[in-house]
Protein backbone atom coordinates (compact mmCIF):
# COMPACT_ATOMS: atom_id res chain seq x y z
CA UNK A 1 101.84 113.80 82.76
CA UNK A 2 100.88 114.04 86.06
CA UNK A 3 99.56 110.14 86.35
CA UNK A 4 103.17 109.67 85.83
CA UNK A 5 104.13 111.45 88.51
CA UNK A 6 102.15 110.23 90.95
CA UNK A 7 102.75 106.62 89.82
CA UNK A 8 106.74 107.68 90.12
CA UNK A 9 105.62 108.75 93.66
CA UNK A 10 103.95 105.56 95.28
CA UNK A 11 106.88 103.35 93.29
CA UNK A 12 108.93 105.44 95.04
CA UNK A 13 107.55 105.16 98.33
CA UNK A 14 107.14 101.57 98.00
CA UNK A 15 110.86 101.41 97.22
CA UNK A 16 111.39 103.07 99.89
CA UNK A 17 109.44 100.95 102.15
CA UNK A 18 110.90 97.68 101.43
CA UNK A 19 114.53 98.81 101.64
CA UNK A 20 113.58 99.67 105.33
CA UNK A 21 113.41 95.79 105.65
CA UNK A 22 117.61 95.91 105.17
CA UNK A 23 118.38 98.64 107.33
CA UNK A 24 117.84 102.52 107.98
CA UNK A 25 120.23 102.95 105.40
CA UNK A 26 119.46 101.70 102.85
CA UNK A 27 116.40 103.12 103.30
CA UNK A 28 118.09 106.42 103.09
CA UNK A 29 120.01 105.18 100.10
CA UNK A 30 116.47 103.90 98.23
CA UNK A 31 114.98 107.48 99.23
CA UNK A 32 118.26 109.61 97.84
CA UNK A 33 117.64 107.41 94.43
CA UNK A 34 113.88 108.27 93.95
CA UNK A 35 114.72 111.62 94.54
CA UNK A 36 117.21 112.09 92.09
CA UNK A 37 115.07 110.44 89.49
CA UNK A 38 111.85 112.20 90.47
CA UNK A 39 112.91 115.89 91.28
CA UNK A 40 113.80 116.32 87.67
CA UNK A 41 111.22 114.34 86.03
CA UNK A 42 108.49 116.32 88.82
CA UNK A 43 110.20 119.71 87.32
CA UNK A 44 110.45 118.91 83.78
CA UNK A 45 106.41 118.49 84.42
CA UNK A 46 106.16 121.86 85.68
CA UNK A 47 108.16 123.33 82.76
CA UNK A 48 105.77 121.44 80.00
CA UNK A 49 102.98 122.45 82.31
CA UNK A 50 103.36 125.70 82.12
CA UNK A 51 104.46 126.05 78.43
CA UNK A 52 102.05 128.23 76.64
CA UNK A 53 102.61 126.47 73.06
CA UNK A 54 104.07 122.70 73.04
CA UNK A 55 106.73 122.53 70.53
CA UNK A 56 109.32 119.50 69.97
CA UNK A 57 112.20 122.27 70.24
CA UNK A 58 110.67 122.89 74.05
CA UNK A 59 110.11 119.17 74.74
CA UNK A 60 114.04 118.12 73.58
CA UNK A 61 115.29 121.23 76.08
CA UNK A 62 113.72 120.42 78.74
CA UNK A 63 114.44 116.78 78.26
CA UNK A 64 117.86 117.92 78.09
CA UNK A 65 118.15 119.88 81.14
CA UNK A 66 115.81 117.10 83.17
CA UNK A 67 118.62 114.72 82.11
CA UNK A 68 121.81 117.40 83.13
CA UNK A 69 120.40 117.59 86.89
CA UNK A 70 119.82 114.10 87.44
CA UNK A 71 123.18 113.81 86.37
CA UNK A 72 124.00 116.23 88.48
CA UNK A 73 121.95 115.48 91.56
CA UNK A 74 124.12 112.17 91.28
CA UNK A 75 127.35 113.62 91.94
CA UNK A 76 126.05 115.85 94.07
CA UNK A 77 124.59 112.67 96.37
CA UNK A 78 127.52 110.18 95.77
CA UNK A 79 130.37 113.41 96.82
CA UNK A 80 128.10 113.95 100.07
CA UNK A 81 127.06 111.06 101.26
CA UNK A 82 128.93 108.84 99.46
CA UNK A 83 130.52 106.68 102.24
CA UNK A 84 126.91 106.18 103.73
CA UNK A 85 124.88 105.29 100.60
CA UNK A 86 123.66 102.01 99.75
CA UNK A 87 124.41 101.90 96.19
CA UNK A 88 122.08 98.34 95.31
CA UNK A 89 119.07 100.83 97.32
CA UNK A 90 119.87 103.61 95.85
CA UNK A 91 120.25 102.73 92.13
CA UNK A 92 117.28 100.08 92.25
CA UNK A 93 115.25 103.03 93.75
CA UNK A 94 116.22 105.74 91.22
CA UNK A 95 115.59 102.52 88.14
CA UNK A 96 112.34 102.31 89.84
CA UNK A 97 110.98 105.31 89.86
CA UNK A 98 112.53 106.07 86.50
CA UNK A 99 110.38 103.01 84.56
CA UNK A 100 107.07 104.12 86.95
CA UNK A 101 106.24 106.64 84.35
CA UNK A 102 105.97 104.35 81.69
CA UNK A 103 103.27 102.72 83.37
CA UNK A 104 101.10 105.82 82.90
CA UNK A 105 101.64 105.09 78.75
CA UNK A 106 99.13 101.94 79.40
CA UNK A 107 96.03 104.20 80.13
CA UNK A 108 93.41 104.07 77.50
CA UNK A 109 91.52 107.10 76.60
């Protein structure tokens, strides 16, 4: 779980990085993205983490609730800062660091 995370983070920051190239905004825009994709996935971590017994009934929850604040996180960014996002930074950003996870699923044990 935590490979995942820290892949989500350097995809993010490399997002992040090459949307400086078209302005501090979008910059700004790619950054608001990764964090609305990574805040819940970094927190949904914590909470399977610190489970005592993994269960599919605790898995589906938090899944659930990771999914409910993203959504969340969303409105709250677009109502804010609407007028000053990026949204071609922002969503590529948030797609980004969504599918960096899944990168972790190649590692062979």
């Amino acid at each position: 779980m935590w490979l995942a995370i820290g892949l989500q983070i350097v995809f993010a920051a490399v997002v992040v990085g090459v949307s400086a190239f078209f302005g501090r905004s979008a910059a700004y825009s790619a950054a608001a993205g990764a964090a609305v994709a990574f805040v819940p996935n970094f927190l949904f971590a914590l909470y399977l983490g610190v489970s005592a017994k993994p269960s599919p009934t605790r898995f589906f929850i938090g899944e659930l609730v990771k999914v409910i604040l993203a959504i969340l996180l969303s409105l709250w960014v677009w109502r804010n800062y609407g007028k000053s996002i990026e949204p071609a930074a922002f969503w590529v950003a948030m797609i980004v660091v969504l599918k960096a996870s899944g990168l972790a699923l190649l590692r062979s044990k």
